[in-house]
C-alpha atoms as a PDB file:
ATOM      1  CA  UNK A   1       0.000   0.000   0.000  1.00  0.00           C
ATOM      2  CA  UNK A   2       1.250   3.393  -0.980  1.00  0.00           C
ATOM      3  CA  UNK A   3       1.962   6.061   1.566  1.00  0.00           C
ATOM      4  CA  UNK A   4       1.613   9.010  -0.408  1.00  0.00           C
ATOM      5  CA  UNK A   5      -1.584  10.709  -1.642  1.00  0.00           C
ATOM      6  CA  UNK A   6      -1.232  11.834  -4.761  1.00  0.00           C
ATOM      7  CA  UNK A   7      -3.414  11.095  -7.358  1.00  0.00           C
ATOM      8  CA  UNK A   8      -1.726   9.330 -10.821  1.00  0.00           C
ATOM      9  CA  UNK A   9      -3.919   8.516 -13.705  1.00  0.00           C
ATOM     10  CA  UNK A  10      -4.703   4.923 -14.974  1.00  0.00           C
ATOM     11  CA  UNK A  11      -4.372   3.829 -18.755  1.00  0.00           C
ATOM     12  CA  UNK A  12      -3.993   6.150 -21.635  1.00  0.00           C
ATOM     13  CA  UNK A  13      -6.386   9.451 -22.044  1.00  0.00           C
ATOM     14  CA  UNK A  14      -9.232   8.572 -24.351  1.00  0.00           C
ATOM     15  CA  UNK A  15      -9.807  11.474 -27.247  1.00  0.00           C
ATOM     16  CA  UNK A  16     -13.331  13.064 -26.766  1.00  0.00           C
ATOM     17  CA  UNK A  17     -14.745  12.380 -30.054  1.00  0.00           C
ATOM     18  CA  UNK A  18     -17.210  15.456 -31.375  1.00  0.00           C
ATOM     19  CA  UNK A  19     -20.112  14.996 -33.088  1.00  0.00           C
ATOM     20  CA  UNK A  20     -20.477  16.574 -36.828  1.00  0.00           C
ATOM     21  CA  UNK A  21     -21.834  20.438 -36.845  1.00  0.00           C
ATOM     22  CA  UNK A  22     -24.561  19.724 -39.800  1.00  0.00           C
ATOM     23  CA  UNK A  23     -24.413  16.772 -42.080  1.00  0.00           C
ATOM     24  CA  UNK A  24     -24.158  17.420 -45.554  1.00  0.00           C
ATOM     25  CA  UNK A  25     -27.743  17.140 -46.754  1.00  0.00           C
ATOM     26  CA  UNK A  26     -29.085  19.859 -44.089  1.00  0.00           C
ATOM     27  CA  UNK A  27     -26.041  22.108 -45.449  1.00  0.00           C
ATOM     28  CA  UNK A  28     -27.336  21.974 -49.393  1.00  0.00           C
ATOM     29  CA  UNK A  29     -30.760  21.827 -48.423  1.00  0.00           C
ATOM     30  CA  UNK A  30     -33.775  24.558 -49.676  1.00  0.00           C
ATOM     31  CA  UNK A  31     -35.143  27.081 -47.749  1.00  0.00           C
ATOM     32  CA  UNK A  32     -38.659  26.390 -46.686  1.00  0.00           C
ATOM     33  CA  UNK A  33     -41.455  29.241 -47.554  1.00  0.00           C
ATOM     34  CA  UNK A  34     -44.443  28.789 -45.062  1.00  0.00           C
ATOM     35  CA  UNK A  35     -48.005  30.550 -45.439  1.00  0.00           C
ATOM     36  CA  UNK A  36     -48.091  33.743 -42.895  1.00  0.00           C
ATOM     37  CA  UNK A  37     -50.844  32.085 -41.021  1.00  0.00           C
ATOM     38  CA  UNK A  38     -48.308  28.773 -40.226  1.00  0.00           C
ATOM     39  CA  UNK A  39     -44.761  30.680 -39.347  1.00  0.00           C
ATOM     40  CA  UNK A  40     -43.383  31.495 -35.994  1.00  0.00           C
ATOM     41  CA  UNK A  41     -41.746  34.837 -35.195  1.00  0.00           C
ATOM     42  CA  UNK A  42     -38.930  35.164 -32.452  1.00  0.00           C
ATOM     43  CA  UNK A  43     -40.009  36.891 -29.209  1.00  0.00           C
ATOM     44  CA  UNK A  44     -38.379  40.136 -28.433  1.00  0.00           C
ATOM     45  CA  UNK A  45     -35.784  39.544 -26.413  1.00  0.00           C
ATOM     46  CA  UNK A  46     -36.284  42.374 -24.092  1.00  0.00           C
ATOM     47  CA  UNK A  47     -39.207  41.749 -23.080  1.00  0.00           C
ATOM     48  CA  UNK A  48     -39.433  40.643 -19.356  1.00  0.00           C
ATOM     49  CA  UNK A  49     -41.326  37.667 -18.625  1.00  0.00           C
ATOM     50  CA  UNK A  50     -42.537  36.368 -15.485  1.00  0.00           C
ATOM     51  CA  UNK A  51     -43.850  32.869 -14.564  1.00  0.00           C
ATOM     52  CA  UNK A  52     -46.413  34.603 -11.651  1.00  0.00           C
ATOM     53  CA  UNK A  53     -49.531  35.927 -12.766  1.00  0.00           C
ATOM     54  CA  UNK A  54     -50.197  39.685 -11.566  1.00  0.00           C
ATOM     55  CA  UNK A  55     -53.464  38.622 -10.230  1.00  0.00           C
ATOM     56  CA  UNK A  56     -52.086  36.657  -7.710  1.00  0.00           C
ATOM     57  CA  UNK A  57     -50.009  39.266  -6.131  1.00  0.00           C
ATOM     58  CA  UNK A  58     -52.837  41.396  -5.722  1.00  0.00           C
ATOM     59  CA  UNK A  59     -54.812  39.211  -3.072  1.00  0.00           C
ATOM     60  CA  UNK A  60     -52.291  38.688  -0.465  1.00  0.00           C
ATOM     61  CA  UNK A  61     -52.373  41.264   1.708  1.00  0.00           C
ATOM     62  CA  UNK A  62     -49.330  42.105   4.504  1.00  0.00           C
ATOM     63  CA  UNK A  63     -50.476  42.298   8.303  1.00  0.00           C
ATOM     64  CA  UNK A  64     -48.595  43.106  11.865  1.00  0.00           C
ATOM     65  CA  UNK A  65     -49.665  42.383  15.324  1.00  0.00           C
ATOM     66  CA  UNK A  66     -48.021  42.020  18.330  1.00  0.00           C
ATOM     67  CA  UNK A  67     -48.130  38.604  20.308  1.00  0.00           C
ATOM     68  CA  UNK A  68     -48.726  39.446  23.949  1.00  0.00           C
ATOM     69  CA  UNK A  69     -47.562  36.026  24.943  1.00  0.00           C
ATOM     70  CA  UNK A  70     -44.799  35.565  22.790  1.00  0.00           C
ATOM     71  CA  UNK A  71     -43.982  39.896  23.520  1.00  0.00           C
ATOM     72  CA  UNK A  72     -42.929  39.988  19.896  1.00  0.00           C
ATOM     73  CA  UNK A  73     -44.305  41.770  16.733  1.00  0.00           C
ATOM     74  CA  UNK A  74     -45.506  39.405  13.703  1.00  0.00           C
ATOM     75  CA  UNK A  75     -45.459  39.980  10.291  1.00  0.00           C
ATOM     76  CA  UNK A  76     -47.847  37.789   7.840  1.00  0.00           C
ATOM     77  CA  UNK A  77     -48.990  37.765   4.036  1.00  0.00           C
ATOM     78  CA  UNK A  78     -52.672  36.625   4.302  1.00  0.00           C
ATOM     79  CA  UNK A  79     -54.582  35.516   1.330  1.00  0.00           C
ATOM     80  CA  UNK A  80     -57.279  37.746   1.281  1.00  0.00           C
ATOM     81  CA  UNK A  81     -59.890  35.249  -1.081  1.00  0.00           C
ATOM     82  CA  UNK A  82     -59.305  32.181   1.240  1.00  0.00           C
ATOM     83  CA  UNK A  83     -57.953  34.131   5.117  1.00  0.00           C
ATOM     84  CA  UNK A  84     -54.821  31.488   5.434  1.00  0.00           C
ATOM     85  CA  UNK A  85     -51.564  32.776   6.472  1.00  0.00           C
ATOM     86  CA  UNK A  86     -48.853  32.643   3.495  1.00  0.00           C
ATOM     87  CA  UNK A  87     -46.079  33.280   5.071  1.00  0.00           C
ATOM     88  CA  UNK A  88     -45.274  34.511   8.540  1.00  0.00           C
ATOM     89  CA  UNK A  89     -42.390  35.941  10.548  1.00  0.00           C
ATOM     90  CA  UNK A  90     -41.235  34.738  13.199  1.00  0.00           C
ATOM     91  CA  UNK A  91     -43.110  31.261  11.980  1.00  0.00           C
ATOM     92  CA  UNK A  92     -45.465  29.763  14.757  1.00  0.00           C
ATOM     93  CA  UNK A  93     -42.643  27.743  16.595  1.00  0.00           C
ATOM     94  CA  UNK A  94     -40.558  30.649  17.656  1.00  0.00           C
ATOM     95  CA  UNK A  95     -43.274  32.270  18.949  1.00  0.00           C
ATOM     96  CA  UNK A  96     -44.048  29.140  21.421  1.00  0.00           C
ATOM     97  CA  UNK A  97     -41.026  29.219  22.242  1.00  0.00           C
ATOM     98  CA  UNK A  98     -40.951  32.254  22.836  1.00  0.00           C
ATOM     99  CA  UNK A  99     -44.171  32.565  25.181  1.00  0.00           C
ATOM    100  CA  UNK A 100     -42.923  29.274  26.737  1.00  0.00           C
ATOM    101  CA  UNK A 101     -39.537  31.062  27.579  1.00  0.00           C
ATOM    102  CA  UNK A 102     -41.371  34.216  28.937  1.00  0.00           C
ATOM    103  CA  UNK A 103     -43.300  31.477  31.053  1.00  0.00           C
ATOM    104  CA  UNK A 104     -40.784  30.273  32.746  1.00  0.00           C
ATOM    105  CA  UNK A 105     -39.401  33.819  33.625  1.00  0.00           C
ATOM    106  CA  UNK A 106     -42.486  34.852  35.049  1.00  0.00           C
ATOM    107  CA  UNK A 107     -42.671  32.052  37.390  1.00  0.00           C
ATOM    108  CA  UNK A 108     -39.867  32.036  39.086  1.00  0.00           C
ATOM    109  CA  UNK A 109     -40.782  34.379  41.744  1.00  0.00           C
ATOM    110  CA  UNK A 110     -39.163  37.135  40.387  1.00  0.00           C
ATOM    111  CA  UNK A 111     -41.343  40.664  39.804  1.00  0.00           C
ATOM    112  CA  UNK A 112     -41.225  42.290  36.788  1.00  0.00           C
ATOM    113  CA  UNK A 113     -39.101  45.697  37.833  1.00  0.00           C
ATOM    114  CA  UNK A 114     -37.568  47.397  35.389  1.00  0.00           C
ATOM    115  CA  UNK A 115     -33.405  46.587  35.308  1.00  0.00           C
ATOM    116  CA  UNK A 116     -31.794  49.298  37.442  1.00  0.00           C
ATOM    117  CA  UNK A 117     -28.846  50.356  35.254  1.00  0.00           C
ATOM    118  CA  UNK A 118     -25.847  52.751  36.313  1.00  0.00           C
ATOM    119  CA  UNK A 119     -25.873  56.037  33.485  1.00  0.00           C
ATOM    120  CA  UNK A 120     -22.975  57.831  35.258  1.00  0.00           C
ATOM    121  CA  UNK A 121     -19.893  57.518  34.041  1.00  0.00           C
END
């Protein structure tokens, strides 16, 4: 077994072997004339195009509250045709978490006085 790691090839390098560009018939072939009614024009190429529809953005509406349990603000697209949350930030777990968190805080006998802080330098 070999103790050094370098790599060394096996058996001779094959030559990648190319396919022809046109074979000879398409290259002496006729042009074809089509009726107006059957031919296909090119797109503009500067023309955007988007895979969305515009309708679709239109109906989802953006919403903040605040979560009293959680004590953080949430921001959510809503579908405004069928009322269900799209997206939402912070998502639903973080915000149990949150409130569970805050829980636990609360409980432990402490009272909820503001941190005394020293200002003076």
């Amino acid at each position: 077994m070999s103790t050094d790691f370098s790599i060394r090839p096996v058996g001779v390098p094959v030559a990648p072997s190319f396919p022809p560009a046109a074979s000879n018939a398409a290259l002496g072939g006729v042009p074809t004339q089509l009726p107006a009614n059957q031919t296909v024009t090119a797109s503009d190429a500067g023309a955007a195009s988007r895979n969305d529809s515009q309708a679709s953005a239109a109906v989802v509406s953006q919403q903040a509250y605040f979560d009293t349990s959680a004590a953080s603000v949430v921001f959510q697209s809503v579908d405004e045709l069928t009322g269900q949350v799209v997206e939402q930030y912070p998502d639903d777990a973080m915000l149990r978490g949150r409130a569970y968190l805050r829980s636990l805080g609360s409980s432990s006998g402490s009272t909820d006085h503001p941190l005394v802080t020293d200002v003076t330098a």
